[in-house]
C-alpha atoms as a PDB file:
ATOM      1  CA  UNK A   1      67.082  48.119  72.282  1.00  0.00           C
ATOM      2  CA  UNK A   2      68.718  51.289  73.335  1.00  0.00           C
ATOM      3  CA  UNK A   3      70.517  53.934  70.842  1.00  0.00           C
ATOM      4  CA  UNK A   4      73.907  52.875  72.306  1.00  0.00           C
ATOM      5  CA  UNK A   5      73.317  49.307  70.799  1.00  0.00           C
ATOM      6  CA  UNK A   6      72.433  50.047  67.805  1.00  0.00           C
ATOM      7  CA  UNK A   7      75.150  49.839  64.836  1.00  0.00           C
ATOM      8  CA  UNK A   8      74.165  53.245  63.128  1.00  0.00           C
ATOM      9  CA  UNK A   9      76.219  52.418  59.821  1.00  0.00           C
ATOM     10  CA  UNK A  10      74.657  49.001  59.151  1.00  0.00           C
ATOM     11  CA  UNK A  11      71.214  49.936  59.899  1.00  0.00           C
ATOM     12  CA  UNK A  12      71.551  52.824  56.995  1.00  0.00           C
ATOM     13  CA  UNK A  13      73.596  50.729  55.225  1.00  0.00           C
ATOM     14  CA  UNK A  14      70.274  48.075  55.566  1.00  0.00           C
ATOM     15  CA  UNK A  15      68.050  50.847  54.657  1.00  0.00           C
ATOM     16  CA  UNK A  16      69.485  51.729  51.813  1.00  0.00           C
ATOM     17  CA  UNK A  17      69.338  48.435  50.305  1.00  0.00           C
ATOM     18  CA  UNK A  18      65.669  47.907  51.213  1.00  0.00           C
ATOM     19  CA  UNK A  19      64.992  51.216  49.598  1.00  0.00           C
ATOM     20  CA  UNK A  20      66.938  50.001  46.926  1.00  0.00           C
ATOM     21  CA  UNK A  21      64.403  47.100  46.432  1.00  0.00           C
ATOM     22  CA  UNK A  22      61.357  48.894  47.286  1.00  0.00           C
ATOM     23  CA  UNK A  23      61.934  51.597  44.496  1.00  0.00           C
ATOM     24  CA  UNK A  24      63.267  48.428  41.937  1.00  0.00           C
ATOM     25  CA  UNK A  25      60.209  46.604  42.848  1.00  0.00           C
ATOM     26  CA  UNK A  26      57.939  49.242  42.993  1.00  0.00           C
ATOM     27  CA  UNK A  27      59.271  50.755  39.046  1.00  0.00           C
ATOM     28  CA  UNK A  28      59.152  46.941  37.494  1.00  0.00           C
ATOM     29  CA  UNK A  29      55.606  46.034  39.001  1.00  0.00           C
ATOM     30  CA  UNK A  30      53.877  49.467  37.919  1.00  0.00           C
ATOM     31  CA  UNK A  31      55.204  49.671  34.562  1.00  0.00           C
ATOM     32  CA  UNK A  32      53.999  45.772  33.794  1.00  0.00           C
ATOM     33  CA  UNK A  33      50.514  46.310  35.582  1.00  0.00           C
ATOM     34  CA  UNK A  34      50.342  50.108  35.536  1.00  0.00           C
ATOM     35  CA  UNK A  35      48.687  49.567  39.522  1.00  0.00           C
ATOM     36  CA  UNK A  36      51.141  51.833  41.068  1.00  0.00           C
ATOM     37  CA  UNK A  37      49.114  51.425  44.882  1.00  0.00           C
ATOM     38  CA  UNK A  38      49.398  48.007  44.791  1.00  0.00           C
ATOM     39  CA  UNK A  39      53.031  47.787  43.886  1.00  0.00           C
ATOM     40  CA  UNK A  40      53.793  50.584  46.012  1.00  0.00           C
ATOM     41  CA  UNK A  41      52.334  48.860  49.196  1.00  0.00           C
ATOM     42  CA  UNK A  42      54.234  45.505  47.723  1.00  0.00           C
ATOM     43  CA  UNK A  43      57.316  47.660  47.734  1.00  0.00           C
ATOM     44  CA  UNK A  44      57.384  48.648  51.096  1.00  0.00           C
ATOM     45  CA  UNK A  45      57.302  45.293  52.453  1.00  0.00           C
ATOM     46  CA  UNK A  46      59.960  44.343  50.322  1.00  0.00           C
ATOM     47  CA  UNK A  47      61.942  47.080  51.780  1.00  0.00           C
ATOM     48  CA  UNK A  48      61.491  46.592  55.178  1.00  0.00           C
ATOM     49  CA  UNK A  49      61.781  43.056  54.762  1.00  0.00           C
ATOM     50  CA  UNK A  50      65.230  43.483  53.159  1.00  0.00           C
ATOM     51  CA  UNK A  51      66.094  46.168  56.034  1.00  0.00           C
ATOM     52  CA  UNK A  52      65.782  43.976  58.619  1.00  0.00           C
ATOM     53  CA  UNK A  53      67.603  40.854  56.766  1.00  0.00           C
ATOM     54  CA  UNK A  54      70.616  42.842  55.912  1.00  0.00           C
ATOM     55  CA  UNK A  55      70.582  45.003  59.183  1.00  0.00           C
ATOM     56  CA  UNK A  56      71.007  41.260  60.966  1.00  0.00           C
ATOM     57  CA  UNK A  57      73.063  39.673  58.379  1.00  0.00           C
ATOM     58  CA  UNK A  58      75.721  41.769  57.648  1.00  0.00           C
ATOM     59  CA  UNK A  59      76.528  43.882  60.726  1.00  0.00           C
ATOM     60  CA  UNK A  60      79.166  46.862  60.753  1.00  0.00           C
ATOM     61  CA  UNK A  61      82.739  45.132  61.515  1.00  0.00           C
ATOM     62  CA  UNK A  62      84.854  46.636  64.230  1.00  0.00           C
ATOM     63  CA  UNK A  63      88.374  47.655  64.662  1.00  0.00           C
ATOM     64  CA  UNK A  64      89.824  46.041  67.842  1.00  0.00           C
ATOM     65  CA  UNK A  65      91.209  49.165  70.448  1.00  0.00           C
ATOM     66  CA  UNK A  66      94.945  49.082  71.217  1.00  0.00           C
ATOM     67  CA  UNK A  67      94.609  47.807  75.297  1.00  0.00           C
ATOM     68  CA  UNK A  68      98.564  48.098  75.770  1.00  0.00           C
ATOM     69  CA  UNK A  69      99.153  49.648  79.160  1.00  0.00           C
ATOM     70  CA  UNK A  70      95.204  50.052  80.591  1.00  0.00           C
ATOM     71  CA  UNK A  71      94.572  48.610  83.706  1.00  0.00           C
ATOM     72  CA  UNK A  72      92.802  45.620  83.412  1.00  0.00           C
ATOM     73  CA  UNK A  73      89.440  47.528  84.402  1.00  0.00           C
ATOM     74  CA  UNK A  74      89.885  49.975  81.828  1.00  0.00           C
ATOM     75  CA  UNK A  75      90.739  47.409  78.864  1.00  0.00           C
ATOM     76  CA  UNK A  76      87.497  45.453  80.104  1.00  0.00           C
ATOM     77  CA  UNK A  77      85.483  48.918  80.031  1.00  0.00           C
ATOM     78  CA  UNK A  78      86.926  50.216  76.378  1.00  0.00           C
ATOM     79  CA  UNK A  79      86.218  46.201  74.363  1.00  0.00           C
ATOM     80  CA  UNK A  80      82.687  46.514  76.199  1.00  0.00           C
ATOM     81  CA  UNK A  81      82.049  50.154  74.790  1.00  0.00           C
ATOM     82  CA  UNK A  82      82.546  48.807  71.407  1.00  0.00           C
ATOM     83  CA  UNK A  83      80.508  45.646  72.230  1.00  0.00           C
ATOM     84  CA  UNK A  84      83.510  43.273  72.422  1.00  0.00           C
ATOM     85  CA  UNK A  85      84.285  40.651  74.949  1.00  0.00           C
ATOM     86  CA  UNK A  86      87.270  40.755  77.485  1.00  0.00           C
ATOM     87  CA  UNK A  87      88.868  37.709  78.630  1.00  0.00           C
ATOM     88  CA  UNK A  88      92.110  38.704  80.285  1.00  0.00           C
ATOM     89  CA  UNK A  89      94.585  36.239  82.229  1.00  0.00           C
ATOM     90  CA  UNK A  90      97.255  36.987  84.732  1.00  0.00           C
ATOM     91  CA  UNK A  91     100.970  36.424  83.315  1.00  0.00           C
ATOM     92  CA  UNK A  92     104.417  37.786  84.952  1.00  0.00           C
ATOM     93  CA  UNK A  93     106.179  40.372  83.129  1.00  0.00           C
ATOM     94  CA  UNK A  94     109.896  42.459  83.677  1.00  0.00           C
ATOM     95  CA  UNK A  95     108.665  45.198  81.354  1.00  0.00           C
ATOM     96  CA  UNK A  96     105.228  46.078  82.454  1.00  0.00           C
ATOM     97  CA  UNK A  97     103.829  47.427  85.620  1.00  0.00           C
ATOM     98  CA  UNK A  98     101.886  44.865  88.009  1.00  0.00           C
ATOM     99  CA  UNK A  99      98.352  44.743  86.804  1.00  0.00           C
ATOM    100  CA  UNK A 100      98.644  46.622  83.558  1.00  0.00           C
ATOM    101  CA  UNK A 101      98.063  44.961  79.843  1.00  0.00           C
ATOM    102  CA  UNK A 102     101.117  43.372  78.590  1.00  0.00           C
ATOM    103  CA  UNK A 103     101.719  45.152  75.217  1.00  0.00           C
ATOM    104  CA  UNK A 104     101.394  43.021  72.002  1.00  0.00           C
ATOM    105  CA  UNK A 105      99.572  40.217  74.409  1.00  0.00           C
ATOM    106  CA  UNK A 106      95.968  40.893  73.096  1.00  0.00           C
ATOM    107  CA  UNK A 107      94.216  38.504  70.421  1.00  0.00           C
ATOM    108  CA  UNK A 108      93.098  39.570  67.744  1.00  0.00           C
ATOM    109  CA  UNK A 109      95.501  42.537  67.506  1.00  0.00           C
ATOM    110  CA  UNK A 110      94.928  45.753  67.425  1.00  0.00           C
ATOM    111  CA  UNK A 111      92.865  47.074  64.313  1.00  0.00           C
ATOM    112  CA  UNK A 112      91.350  43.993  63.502  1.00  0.00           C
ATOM    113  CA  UNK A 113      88.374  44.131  62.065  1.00  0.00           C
ATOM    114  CA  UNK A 114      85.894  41.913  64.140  1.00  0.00           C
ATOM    115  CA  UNK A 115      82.207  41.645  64.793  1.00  0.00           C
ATOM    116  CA  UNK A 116      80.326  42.412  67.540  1.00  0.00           C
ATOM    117  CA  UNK A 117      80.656  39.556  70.520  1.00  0.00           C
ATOM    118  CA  UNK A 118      84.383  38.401  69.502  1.00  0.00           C
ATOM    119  CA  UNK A 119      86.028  37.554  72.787  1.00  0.00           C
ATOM    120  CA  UNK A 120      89.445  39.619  72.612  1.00  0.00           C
ATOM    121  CA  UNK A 121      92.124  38.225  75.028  1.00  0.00           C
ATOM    122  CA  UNK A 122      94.950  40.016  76.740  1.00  0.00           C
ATOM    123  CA  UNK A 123      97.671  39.514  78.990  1.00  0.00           C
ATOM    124  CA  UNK A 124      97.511  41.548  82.737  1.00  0.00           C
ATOM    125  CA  UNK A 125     101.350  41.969  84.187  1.00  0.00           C
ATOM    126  CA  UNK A 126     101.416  39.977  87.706  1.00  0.00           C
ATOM    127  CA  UNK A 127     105.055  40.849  88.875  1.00  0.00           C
ATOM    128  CA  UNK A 128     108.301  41.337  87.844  1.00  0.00           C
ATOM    129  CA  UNK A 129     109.472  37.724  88.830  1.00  0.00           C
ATOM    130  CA  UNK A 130     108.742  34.499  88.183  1.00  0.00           C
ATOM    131  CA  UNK A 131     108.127  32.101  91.725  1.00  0.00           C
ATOM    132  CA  UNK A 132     109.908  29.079  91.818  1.00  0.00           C
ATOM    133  CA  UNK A 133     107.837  25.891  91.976  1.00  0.00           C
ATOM    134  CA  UNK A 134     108.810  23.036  93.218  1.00  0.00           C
ATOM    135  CA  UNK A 135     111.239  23.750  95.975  1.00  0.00           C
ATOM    136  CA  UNK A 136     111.130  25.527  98.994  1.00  0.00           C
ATOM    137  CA  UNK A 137     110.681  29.631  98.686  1.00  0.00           C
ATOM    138  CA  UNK A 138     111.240  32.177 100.905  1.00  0.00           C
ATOM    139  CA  UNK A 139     108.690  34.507  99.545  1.00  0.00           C
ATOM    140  CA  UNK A 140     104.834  34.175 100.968  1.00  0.00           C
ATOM    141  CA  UNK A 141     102.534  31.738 100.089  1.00  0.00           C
ATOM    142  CA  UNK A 142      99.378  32.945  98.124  1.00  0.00           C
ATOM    143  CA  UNK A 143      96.814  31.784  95.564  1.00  0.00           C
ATOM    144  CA  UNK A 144      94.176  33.681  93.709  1.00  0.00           C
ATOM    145  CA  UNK A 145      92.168  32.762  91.329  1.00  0.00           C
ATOM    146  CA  UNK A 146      91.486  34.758  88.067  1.00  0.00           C
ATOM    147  CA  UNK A 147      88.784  33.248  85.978  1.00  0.00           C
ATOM    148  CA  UNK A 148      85.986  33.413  86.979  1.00  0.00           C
ATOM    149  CA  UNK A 149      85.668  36.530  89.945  1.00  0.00           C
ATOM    150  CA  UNK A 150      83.470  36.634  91.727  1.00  0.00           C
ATOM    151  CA  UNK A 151      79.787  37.236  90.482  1.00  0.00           C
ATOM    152  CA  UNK A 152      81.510  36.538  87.302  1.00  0.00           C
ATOM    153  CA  UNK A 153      79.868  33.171  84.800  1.00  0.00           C
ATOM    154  CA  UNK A 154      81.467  29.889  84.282  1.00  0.00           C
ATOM    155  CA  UNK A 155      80.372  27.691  81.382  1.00  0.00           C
ATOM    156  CA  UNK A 156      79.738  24.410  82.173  1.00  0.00           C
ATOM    157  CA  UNK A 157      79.795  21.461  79.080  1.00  0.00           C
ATOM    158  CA  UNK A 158      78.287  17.797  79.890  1.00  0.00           C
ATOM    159  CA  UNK A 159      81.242  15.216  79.457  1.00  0.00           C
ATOM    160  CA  UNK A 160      80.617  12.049  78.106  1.00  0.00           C
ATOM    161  CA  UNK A 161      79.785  10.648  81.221  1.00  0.00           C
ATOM    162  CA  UNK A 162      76.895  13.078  81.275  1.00  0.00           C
ATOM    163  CA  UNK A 163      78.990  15.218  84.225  1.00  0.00           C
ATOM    164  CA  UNK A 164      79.108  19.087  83.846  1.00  0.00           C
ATOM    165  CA  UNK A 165      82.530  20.366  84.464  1.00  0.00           C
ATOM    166  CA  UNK A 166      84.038  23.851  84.724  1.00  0.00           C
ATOM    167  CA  UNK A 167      87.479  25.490  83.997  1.00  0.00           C
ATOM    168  CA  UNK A 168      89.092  27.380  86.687  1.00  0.00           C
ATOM    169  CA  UNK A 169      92.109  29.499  86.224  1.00  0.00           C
ATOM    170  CA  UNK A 170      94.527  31.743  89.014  1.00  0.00           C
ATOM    171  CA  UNK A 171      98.309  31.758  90.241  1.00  0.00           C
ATOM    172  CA  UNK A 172     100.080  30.960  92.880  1.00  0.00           C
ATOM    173  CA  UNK A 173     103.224  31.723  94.654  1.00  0.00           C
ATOM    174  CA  UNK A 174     105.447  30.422  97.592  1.00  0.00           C
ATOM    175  CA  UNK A 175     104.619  26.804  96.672  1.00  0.00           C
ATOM    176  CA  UNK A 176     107.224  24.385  97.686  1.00  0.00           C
ATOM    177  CA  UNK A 177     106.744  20.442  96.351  1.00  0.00           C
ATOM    178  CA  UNK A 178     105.845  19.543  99.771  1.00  0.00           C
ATOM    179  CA  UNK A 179     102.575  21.548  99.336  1.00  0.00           C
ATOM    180  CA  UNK A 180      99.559  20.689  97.751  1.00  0.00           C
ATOM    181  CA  UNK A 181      96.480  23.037  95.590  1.00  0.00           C
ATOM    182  CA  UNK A 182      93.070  21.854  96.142  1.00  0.00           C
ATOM    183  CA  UNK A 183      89.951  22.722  94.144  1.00  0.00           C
ATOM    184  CA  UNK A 184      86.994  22.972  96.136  1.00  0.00           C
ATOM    185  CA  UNK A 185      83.369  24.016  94.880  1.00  0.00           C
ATOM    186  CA  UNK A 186      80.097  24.765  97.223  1.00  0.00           C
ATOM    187  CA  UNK A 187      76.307  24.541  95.334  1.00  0.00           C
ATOM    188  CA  UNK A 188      74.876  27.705  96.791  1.00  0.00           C
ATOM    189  CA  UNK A 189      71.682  28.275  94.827  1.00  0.00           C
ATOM    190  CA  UNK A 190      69.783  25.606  94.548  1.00  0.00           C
ATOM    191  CA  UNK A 191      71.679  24.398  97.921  1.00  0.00           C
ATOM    192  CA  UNK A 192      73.458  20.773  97.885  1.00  0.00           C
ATOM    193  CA  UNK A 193      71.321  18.171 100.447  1.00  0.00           C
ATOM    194  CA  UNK A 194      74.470  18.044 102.311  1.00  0.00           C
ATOM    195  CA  UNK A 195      75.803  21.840 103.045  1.00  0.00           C
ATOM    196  CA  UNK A 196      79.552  22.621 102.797  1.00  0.00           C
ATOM    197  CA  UNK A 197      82.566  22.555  99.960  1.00  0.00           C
ATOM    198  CA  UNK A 198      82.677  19.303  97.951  1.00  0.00           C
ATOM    199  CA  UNK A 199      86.340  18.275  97.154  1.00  0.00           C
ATOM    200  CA  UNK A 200      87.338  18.190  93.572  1.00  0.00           C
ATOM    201  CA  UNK A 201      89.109  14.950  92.833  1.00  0.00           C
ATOM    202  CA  UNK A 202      91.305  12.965  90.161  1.00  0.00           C
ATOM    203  CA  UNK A 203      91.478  11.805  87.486  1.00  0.00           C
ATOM    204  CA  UNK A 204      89.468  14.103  85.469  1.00  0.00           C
ATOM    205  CA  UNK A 205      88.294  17.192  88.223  1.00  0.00           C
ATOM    206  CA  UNK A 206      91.287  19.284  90.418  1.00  0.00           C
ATOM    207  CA  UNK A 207      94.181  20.778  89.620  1.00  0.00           C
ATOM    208  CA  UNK A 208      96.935  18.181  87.989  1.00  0.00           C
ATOM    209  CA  UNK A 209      99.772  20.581  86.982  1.00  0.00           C
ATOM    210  CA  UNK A 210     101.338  23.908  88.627  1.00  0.00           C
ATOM    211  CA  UNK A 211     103.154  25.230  85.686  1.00  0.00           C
ATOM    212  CA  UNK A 212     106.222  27.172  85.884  1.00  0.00           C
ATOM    213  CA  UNK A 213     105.274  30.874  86.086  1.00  0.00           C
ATOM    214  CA  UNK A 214     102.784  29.771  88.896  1.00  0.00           C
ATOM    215  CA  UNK A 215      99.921  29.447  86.731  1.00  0.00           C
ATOM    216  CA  UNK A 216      97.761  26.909  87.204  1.00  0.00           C
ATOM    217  CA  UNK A 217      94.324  25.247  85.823  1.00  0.00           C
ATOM    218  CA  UNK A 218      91.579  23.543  87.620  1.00  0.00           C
ATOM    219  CA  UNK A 219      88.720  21.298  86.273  1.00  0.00           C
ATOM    220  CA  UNK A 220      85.211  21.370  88.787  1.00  0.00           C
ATOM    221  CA  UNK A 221      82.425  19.681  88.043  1.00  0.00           C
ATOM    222  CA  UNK A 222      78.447  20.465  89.284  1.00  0.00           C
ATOM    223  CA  UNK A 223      76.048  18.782  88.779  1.00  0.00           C
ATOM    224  CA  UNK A 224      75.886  15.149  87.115  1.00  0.00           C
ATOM    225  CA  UNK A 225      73.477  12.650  84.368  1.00  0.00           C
ATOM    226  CA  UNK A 226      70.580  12.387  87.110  1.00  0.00           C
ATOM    227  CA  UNK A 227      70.903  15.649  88.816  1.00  0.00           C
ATOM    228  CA  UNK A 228      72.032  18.049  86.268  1.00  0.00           C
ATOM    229  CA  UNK A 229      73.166  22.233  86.603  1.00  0.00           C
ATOM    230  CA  UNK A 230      70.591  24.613  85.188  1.00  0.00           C
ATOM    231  CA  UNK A 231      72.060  28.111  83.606  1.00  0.00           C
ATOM    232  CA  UNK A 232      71.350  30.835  86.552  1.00  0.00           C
ATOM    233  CA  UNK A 233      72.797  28.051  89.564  1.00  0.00           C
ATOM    234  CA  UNK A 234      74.760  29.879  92.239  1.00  0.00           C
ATOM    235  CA  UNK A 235      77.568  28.548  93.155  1.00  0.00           C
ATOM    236  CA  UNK A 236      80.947  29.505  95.110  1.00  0.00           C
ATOM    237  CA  UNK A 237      84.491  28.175  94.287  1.00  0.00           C
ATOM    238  CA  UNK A 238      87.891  28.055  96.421  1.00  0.00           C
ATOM    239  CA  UNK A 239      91.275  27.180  96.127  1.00  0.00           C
ATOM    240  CA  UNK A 240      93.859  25.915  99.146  1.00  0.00           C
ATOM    241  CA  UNK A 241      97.276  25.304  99.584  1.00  0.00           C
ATOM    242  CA  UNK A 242      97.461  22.432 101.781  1.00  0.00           C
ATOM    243  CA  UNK A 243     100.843  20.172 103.184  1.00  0.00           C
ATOM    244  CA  UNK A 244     100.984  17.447 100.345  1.00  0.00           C
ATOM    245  CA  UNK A 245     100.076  14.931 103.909  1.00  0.00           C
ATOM    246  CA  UNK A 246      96.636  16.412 104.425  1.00  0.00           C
ATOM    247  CA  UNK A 247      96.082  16.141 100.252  1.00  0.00           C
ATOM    248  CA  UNK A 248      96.941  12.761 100.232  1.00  0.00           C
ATOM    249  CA  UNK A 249      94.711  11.974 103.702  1.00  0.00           C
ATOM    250  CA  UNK A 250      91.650  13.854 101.842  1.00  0.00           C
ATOM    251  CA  UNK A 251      92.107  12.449  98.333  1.00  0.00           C
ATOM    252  CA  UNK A 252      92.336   8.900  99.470  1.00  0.00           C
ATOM    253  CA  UNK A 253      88.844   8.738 101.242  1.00  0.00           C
ATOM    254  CA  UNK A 254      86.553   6.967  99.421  1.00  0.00           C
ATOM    255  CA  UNK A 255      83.244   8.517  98.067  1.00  0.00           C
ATOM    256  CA  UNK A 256      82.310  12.191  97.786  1.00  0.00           C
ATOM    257  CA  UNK A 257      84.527  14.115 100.298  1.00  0.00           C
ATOM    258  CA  UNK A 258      83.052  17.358 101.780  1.00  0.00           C
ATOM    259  CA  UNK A 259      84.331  19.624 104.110  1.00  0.00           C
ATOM    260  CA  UNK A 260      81.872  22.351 105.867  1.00  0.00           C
ATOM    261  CA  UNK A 261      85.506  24.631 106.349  1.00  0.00           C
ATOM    262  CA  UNK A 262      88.270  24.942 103.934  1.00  0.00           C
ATOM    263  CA  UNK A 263      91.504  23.332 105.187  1.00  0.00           C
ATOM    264  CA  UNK A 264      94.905  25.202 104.557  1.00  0.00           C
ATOM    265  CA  UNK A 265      97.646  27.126 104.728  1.00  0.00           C
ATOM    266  CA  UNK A 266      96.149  30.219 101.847  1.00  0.00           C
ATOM    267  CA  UNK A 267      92.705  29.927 100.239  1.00  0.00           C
ATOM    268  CA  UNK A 268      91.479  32.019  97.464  1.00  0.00           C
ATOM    269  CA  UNK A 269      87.257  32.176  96.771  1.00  0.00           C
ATOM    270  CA  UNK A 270      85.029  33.480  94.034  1.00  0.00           C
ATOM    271  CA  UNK A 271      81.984  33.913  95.061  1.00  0.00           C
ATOM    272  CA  UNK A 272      78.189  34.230  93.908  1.00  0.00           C
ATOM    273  CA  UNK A 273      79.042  32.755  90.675  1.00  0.00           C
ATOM    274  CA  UNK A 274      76.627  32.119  87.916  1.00  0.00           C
ATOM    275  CA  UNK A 275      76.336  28.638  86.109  1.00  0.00           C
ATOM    276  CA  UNK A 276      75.405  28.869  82.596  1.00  0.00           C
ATOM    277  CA  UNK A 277      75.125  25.603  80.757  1.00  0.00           C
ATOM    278  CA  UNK A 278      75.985  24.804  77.353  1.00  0.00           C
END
């Protein structure tokens, strides 16, 4: 454990209750026995057993930084100083500036007092519009996806029918309602027996629903019952735009559909990312 982890007022605050109960224990058990050694010795293990109960037990709270206006790297860099967790998503905005914190967006607020670990969530401006979805656009067509980046972790919880599936999140813009988002997911460490990106498919994996700011979220799965994801797997996920024709040709084959390229008109990958499984 280095310095810089190390919560300075709760480890004094630990040590002064274990002194506390050393010098209590120590005064009580001499002046019944009159063996001061023996209590003294007794005393000290007290105290350092105390010490370490209350250093784990009660940890230093901390106030939550204000993030309004940081870039999204900065925001992730000042929660992580203070041993918090960032977990921003993308959301369009008219006030703020493209890719900086939404004010008032972040959860918990600002100043509250939290302990170490809480995930804090924030807002990151996208643009000043909103795309229209649905109908035809005339601005380009793009995805991205936001959670996770690249070299970034994805949890992964068994369903009940002992699959392990994923959340994906990104945006999208340019989509008309003749077009079509695919999820796609590749094992890359261990490999899959068959090479290439497995198709993510209804009822339960995919993305069902483009909402109307262009955000969108994705279920994957990896892994199932008899063959089941181990935390530290490698594995790289994509997103396409496809015409809602090619969709329909892909999602009606029967069995597991896998595609060594990734059709479509705009793709967006994360890749490298880590499995952990809870």
């Amino acid at each position: 454990m280095s310095g810089d982890n190390i919560d300075w007022i709760a480890a004094m605050r630990a040590l002064g209750l274990g002194l506390g109960s050393n010098l209590l224990v120590t005064g009580i058990g001499s002046l019944i026995t009159g063996r001061k050694a023996v209590w003294f010795m007794t005393g000290c293990g007290v105290m350092l057993i105390v010490t370490v109960f209350f250093f784990y037990s009660w940890p230093e709270l901390i106030a939550v930084p204000d993030l309004s206006s940081l870039s999204r790297a900065e925001a992730e860099v000042k929660l992580e100083r203070k041993q918090l967790a960032p977990e921003s998503r993308p959301q369009y905005s008219a006030e703020t500036q493209t890719g900086l914190v939404i004010p008032g967006s972040q959860e918990p607020a600002p100043g509250t007092k939290v302990r170490k670990g809480t995930i804090v969530k924030f807002a990151v401006a996208l643009a000043s519009t909103r795309p229209e979805i649905g109908s035809s656009t005339t601005g380009p067509i793009a995805v991205t996806i936001h959670k996770p980046a690249s070299q970034a972790t994805v949890e992964a919880h068994q369903s009940g029918d002992g699959s392990y599936q994923f959340t994906v999140m990104g945006i999208c813009q340019g989509i008309s309602s003749s077009m079509r988002l695919l999820l796609w997911v590749k094992p890359v460490n261990p490999p899959s027996e068959t090479p290439g990106w497995y198709l993510q498919r209804e009822p339960i994996n995919g993305i069902h629903q483009i909402n109307q700011d262009g955000s969108w979220n994705g279920i994957g799965q990896i892994g199932n019952k008899m063959w089941p994801p181990r935390t530290g797997d490698i594995i790289d996920i994509a997103v396409t735009i496809v015409p809602d024709e090619v969709a329909k040709e892909l999602l009606s084959k029967t069995g597991v559909v896998i595609s060594i390229s990734l059709p479509g008109q705009a793709k967006a990958v994360a890749r490298e990312v880590r499995v952990e499984v809870r």
